[in-house]
Protein backbone atom coordinates (compact mmCIF):
# COMPACT_ATOMS: atom_id res chain seq x y z
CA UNK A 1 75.96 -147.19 100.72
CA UNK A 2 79.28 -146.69 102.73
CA UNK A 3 82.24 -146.47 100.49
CA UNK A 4 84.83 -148.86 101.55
CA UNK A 5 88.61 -148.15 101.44
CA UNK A 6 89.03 -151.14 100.58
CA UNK A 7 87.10 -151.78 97.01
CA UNK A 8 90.33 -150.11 95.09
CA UNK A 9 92.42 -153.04 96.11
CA UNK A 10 89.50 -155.74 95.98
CA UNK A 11 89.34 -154.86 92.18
CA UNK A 12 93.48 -155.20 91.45
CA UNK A 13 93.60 -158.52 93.40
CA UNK A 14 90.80 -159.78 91.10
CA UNK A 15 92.56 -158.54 88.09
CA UNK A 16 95.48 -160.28 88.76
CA UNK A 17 94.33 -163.81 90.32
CA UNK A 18 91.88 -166.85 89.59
CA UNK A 19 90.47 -166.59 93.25
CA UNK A 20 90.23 -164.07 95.81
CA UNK A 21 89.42 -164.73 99.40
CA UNK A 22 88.03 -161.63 101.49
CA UNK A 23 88.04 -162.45 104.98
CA UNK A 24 87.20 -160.10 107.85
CA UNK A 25 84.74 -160.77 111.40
CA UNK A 26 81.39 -161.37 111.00
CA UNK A 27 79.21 -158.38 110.28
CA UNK A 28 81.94 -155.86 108.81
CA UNK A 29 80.29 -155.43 105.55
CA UNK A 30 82.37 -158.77 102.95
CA UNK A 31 78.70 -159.21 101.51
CA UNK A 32 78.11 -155.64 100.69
CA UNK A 33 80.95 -154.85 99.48
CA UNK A 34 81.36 -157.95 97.21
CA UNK A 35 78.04 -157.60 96.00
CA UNK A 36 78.69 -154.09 95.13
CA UNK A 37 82.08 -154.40 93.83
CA UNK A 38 81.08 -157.04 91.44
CA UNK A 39 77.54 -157.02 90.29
CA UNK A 40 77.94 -158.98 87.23
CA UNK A 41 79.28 -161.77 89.21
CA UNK A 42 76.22 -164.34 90.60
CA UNK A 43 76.41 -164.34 94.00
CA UNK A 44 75.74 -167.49 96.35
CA UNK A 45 75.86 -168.19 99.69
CA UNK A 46 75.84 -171.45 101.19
CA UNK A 47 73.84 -170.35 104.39
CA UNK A 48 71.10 -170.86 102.26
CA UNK A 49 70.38 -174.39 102.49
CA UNK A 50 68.69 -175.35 98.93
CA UNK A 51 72.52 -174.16 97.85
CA UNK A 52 74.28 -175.98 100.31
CA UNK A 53 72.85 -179.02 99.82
CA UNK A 54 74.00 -179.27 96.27
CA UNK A 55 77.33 -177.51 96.80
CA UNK A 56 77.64 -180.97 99.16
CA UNK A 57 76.07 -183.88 97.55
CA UNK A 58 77.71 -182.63 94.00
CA UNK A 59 80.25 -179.94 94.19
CA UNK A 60 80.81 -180.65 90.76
CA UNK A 61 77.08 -179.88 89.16
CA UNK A 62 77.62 -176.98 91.70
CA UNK A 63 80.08 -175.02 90.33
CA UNK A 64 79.41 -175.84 86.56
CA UNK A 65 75.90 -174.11 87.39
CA UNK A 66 78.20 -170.64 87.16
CA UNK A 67 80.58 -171.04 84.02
CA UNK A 68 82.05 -167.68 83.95
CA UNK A 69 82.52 -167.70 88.00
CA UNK A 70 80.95 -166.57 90.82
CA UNK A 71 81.15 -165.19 94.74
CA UNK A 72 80.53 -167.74 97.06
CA UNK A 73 80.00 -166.52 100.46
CA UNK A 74 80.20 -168.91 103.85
CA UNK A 75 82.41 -170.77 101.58
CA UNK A 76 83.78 -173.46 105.15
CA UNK A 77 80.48 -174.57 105.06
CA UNK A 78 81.62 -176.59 101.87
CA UNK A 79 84.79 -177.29 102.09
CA UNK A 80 85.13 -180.42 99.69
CA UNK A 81 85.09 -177.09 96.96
CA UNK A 82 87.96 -176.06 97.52
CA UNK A 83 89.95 -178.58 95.27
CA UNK A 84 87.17 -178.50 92.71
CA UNK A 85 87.94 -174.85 92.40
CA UNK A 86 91.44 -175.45 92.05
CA UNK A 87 91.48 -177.52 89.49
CA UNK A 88 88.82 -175.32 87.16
CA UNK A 89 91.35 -172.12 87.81
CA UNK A 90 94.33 -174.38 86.74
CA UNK A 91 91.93 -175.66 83.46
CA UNK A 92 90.49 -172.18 82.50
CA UNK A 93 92.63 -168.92 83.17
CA UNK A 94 89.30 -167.09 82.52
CA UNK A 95 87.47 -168.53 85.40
CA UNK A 96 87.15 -166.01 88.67
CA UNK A 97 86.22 -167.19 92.00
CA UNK A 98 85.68 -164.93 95.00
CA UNK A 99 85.27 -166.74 98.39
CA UNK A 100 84.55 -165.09 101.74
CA UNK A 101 83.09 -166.20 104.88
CA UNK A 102 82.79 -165.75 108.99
CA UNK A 103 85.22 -168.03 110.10
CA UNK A 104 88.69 -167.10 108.55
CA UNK A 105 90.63 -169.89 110.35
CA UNK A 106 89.19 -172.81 108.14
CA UNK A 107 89.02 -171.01 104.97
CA UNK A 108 92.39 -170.44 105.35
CA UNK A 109 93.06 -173.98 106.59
CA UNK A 110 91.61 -175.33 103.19
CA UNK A 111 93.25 -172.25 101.00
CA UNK A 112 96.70 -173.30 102.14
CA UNK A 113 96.27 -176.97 101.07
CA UNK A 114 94.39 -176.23 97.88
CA UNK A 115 94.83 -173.02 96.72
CA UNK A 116 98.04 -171.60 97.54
CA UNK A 117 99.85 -169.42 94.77
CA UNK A 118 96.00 -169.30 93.18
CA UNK A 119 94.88 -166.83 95.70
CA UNK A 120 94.57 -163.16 96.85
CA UNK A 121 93.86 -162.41 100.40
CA UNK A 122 92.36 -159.69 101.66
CA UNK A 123 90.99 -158.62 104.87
CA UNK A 124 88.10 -156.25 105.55
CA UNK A 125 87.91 -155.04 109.01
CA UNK A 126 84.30 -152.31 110.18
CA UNK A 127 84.44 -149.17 109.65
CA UNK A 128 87.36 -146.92 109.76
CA UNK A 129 87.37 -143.13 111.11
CA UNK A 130 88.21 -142.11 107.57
CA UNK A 131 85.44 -144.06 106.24
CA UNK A 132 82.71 -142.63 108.61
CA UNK A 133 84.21 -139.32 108.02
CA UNK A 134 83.77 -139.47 103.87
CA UNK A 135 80.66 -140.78 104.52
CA UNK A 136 79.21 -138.56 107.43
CA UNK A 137 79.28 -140.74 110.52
CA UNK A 138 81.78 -139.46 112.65
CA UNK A 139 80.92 -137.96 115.34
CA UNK A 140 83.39 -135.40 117.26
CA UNK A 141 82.79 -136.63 120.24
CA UNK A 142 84.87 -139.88 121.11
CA UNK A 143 82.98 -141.46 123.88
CA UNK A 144 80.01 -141.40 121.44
CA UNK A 145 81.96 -143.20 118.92
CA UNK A 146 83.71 -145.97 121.01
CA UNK A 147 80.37 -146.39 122.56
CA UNK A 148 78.51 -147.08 119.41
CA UNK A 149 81.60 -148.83 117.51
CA UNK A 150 81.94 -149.59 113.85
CA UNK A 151 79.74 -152.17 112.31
CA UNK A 152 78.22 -150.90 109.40
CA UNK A 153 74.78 -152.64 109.88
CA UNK A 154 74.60 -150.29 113.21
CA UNK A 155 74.59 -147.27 110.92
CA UNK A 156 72.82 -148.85 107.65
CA UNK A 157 69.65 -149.70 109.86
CA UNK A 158 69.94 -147.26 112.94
CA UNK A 159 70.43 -150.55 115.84
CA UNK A 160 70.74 -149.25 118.87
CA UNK A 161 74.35 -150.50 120.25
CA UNK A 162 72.92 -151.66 123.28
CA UNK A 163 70.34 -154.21 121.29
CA UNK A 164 73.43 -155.25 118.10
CA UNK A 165 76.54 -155.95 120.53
CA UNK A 166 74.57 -158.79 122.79
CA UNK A 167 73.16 -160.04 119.68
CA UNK A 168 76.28 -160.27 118.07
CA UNK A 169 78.35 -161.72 120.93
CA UNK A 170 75.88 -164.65 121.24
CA UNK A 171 75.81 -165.22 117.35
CA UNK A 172 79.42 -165.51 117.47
CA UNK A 173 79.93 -167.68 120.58
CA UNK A 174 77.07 -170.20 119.54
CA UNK A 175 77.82 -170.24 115.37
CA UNK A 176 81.48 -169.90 115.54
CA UNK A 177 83.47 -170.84 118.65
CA UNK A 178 81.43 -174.08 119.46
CA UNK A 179 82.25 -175.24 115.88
CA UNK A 180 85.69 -174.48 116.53
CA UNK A 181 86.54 -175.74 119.79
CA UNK A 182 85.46 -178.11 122.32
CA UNK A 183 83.62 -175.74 125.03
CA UNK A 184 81.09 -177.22 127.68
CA UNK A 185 79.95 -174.40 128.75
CA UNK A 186 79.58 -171.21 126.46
CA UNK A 187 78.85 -169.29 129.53
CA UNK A 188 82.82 -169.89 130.56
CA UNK A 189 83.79 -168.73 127.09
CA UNK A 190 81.94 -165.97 127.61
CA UNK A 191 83.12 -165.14 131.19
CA UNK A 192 86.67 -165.26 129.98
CA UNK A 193 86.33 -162.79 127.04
CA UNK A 194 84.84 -160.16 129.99
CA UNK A 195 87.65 -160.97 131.58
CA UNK A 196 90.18 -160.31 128.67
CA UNK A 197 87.65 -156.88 127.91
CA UNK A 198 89.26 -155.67 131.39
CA UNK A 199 92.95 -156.09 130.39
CA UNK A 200 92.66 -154.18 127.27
CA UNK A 201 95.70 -152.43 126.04
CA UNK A 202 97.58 -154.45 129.23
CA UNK A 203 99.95 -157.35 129.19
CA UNK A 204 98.28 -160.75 128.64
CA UNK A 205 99.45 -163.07 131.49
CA UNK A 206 97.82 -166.26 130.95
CA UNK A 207 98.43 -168.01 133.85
CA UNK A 208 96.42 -164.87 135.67
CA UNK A 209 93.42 -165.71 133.44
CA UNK A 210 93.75 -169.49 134.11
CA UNK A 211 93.27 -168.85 137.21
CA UNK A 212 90.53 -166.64 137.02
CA UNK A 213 88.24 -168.54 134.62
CA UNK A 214 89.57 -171.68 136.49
CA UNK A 215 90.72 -173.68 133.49
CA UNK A 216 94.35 -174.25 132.20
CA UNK A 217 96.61 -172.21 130.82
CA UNK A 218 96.79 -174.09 127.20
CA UNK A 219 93.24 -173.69 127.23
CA UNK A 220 93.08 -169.88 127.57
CA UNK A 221 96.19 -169.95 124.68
CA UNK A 222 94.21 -171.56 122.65
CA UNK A 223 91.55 -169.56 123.44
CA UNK A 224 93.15 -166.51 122.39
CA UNK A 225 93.55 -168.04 119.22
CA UNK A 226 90.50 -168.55 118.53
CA UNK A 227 89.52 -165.08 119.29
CA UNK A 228 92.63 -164.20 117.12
CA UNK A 229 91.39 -166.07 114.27
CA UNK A 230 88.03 -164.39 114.32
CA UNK A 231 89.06 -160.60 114.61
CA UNK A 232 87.48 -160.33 117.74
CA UNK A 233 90.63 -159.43 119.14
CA UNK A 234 94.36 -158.49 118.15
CA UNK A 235 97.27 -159.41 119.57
CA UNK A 236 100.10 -156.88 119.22
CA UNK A 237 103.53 -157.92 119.69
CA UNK A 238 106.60 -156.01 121.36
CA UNK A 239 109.05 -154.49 118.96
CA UNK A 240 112.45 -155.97 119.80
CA UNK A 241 115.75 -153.95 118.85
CA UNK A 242 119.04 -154.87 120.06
CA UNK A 243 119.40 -151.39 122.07
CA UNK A 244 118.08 -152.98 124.78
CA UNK A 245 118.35 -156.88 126.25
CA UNK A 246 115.84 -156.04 128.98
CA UNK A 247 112.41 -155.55 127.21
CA UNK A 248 108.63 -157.15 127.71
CA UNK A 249 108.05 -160.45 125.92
CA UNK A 250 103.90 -160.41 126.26
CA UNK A 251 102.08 -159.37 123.50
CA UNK A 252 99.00 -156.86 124.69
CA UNK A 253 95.13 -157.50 123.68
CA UNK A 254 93.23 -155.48 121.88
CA UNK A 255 89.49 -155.48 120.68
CA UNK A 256 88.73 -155.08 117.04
CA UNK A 257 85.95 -153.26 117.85
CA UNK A 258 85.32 -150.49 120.51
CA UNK A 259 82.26 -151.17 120.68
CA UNK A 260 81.90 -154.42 121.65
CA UNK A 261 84.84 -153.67 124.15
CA UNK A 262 82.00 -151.17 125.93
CA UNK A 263 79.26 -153.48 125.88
CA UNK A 264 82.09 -156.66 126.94
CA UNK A 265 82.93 -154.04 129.89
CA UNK A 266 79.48 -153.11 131.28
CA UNK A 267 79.18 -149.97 130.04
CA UNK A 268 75.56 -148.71 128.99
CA UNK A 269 76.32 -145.48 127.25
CA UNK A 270 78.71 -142.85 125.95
CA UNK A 271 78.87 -140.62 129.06
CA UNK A 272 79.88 -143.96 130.88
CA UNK A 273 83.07 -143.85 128.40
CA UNK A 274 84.41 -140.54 130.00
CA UNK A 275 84.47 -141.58 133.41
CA UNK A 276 85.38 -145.35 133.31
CA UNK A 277 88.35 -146.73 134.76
CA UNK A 278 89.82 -147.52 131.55
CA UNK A 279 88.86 -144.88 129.07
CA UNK A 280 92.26 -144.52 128.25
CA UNK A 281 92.89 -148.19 127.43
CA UNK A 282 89.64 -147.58 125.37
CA UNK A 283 91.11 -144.82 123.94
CA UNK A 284 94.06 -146.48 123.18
CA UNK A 285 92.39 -149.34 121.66
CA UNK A 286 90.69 -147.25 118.74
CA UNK A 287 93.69 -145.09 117.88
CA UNK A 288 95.40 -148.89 117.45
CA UNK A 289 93.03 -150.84 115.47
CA UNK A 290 91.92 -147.54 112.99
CA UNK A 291 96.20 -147.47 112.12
CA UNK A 292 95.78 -150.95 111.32
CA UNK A 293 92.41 -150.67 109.15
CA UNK A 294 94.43 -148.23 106.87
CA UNK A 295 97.00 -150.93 106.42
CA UNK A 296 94.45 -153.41 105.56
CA UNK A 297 92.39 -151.49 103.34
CA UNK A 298 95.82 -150.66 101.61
CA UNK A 299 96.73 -154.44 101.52
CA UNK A 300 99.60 -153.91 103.25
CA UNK A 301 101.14 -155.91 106.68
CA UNK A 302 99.44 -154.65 109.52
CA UNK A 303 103.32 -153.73 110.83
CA UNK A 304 102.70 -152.23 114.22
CA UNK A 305 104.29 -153.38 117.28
CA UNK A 306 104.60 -151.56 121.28
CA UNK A 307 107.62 -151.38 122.63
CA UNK A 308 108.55 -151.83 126.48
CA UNK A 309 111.39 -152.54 128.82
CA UNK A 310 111.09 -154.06 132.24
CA UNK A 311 111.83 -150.76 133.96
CA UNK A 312 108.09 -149.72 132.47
CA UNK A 313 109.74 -147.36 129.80
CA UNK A 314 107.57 -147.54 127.10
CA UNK A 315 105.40 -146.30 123.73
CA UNK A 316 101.63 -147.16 122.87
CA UNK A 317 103.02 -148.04 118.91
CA UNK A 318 105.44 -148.57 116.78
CA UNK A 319 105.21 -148.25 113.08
CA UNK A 320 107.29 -149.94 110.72
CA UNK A 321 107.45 -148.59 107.37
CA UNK A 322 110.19 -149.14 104.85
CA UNK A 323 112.63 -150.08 107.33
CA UNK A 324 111.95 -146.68 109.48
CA UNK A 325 110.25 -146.71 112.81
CA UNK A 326 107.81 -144.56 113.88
CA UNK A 327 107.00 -144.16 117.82
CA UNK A 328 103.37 -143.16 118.05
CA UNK A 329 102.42 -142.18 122.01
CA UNK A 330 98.88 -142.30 122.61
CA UNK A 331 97.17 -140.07 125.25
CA UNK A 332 93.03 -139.71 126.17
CA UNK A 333 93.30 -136.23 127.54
CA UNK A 334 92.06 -133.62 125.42
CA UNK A 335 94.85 -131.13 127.33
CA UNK A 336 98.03 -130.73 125.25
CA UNK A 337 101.46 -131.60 126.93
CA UNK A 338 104.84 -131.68 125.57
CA UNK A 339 105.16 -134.17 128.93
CA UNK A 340 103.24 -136.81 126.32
CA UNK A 341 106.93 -136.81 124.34
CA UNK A 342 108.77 -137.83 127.40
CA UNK A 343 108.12 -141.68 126.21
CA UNK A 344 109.27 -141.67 122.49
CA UNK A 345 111.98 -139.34 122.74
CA UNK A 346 113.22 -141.78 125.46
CA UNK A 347 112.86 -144.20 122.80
CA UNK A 348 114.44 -142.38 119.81
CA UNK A 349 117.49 -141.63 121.69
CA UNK A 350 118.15 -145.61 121.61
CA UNK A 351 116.75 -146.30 118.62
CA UNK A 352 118.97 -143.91 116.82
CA UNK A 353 119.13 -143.47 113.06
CA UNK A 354 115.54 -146.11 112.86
CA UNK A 355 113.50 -143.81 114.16
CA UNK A 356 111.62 -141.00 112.44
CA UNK A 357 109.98 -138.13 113.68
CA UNK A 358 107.82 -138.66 116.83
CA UNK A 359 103.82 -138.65 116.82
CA UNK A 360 101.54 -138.04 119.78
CA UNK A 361 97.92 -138.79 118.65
CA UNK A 362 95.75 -137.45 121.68
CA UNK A 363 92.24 -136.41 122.68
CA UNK A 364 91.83 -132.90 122.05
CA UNK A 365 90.65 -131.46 118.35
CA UNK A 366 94.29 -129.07 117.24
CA UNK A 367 96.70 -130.36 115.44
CA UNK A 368 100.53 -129.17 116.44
CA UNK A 369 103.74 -129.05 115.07
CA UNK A 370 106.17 -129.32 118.13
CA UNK A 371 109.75 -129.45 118.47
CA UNK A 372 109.37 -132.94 119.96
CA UNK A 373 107.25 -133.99 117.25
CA UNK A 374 103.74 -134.18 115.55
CA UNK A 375 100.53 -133.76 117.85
CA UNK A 376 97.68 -134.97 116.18
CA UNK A 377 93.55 -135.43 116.73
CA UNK A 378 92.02 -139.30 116.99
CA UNK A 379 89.48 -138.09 113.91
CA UNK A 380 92.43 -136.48 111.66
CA UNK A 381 95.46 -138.90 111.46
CA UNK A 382 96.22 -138.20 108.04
CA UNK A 383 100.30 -137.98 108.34
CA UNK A 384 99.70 -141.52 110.25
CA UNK A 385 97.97 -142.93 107.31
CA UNK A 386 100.86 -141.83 104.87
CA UNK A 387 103.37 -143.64 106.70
């Protein structure tokens, strides 16, 4: 089994509240880890449909079946538990419930009107490059590794990337999105988050992509929601500071996982990585998301933010950390350059006393203390982890 980052902080949110909600895309490894973390606790999940039928037609006989508590996994699928649960955690302080499930918007929907101040929430995103490392996975090269992504049942049963990702895209677009919103055709959904693959680590301009998919531009908002809500893809927002009136106001898209960004954008293996058109946005893309699975697994605010002004000045990420910023450029080429400072020394010298030292986090394997700043491997961002 893969150890997960995240198990240390699983266990404290248990100690300390009646319920804990894990949430997290499909297929990142909530079952696993829950089943692992806790294997005392019974374990149900209402995808089986003997269980689902009772937790329905008597939520009550339900949850008495399991007086000391249980996990209930696909927990939306019964959503009527929700205050039943609440009022068995407000009766007995001894009573633990853990809840996870695929689609994190209505569990949260129902945990905010029933649960609130009862709950812990967590989030558990695939594998991170620390992860893979403890564990043996990672590979040095990083077309090989954006190619074949981070879903742990890739690794667990040896799935061929090209076989999982198509598999997985239809799963979600048929068992999640067409419960969630209206779509006629699934094929248009489908088109659109292609479309959205080939803007990665750009802009998002909406009214571009309504005209593209040829639908209208509340539509693809809502849209991006929806993706949002699923961790299929993350929006990250521009860092605003008052040094500057004139900056970007579009957040920029990224994929959760690389993988599925490869597969999303045509490409059939890793050699196609280091010659496509947007290996650096790929690039870019896993350097991003791996900063924010150390957050997560540290259950802390996934603070990072790019910053831009309309002259095109601008830095790949910004961390925020105990009111300090940290400018993080983020460059593909495996050739070291003090040229990849230019951007967030530009950027220090207005943000002034706020921002720290400098980071470059680039393609090649050394890592080098400049006079400009830090220069660090993708596979080794330890002094980005600390922050």
């Amino acid at each position: 089994m893969i150890q997960r980052q995240l198990e240390k902080k699983l266990k404290q949110l248990y100690r300390y509240f009646p319920v804990v909600s894990l949430n997290g895309p499909r297929q990142s490894g909530k079952s696993t880890l829950l089943k692992n973390t806790f294997p005392k606790l019974p374990y149900v999940t209402l995808e089986n449909p003997d269980d689902l039928r009772i937790a329905l037609s008597d939520p009550r006989r339900f949850l008495s079946i399991y007086p000391k508590g249980l996990i209930i996994d696909e927990v939306q699928n019964a959503p009527e538990l929700f205050s039943y649960i609440q009022g068995i955690v407000d009766s007995n302080a001894k009573m633990k419930f853990i809840l996870s499930g695929s689609q994190n918007f209505l569990i949260n929907q129902h945990i905010s009107q029933t649960l609130a101040g009862r709950v812990g929430i967590i989030t558990l995103l695939p594998l991170s490059l620390p992860e893979m490392k403890t564990a043996g996975l990672l590979k040095n090269n990083f077309g090989q590794v954006a190619y074949t992504g981070f879903y742990p049942r890739i690794y667990d049963k040896k799935i061929p990337p090209s076989l999982f990702y198509p598999s997985y895209l239809q799963t979600y677009v048929q068992r999640d999105v067409l419960q969630l919103i209206k779509v006629a055709d699934a094929s248009l959904f489908t088109k659109f988050i292609r479309l959205l693959a080939g803007r990665v680590g750009q802009l998002v301009n909406f009214s571009s992509l309504s005209s593209d998919v040829g639908v209208a531009v509340n539509t693809i908002k809502a849209w991006v929601g929806v993706l949002e809500a699923s961790y299929i893809i993350l929006s990250l927002k521009p860092h605003h500071e008052n040094f500057t009136k004139r900056l970007v106001q579009q957040p920029k898209i990224y994929f959760y996982d690389t993988g599925l960004l490869c597969y999303l954008l045509g490409i059939e293996n890793p050699k196609q990585v280091d010659t496509h058109f947007a290996r650096g946005n790929i690039f870019e893309n896993l350097v991003i998301i791996d900063l924010l699975k150390n957050k997560l697994n540290n259950a802390q605010q996934g603070d990072l933010f790019f910053w831009r002004d309309k002259h095109g000045k601008e830095v790949d990420c910004i961390i925020e950390s105990a009111g300090k910023l940290y400018p993080v450029e983020i460059k593909s080429s495996l050739t070291k350059s003090l040229h990849f400072f230019d951007g967030v020394n530009y950027y220090k010298g207005l943000a002034k006393s706020r921002s720290k030292k400098n980071f470059v986090v680039y393609g090649g394997k050394e890592r080098i203390d400049t006079k400009n700043g830090l220069m660090l491997p993708w596979n080794s961002m330890d002094e980005l982890y600390k922050l």
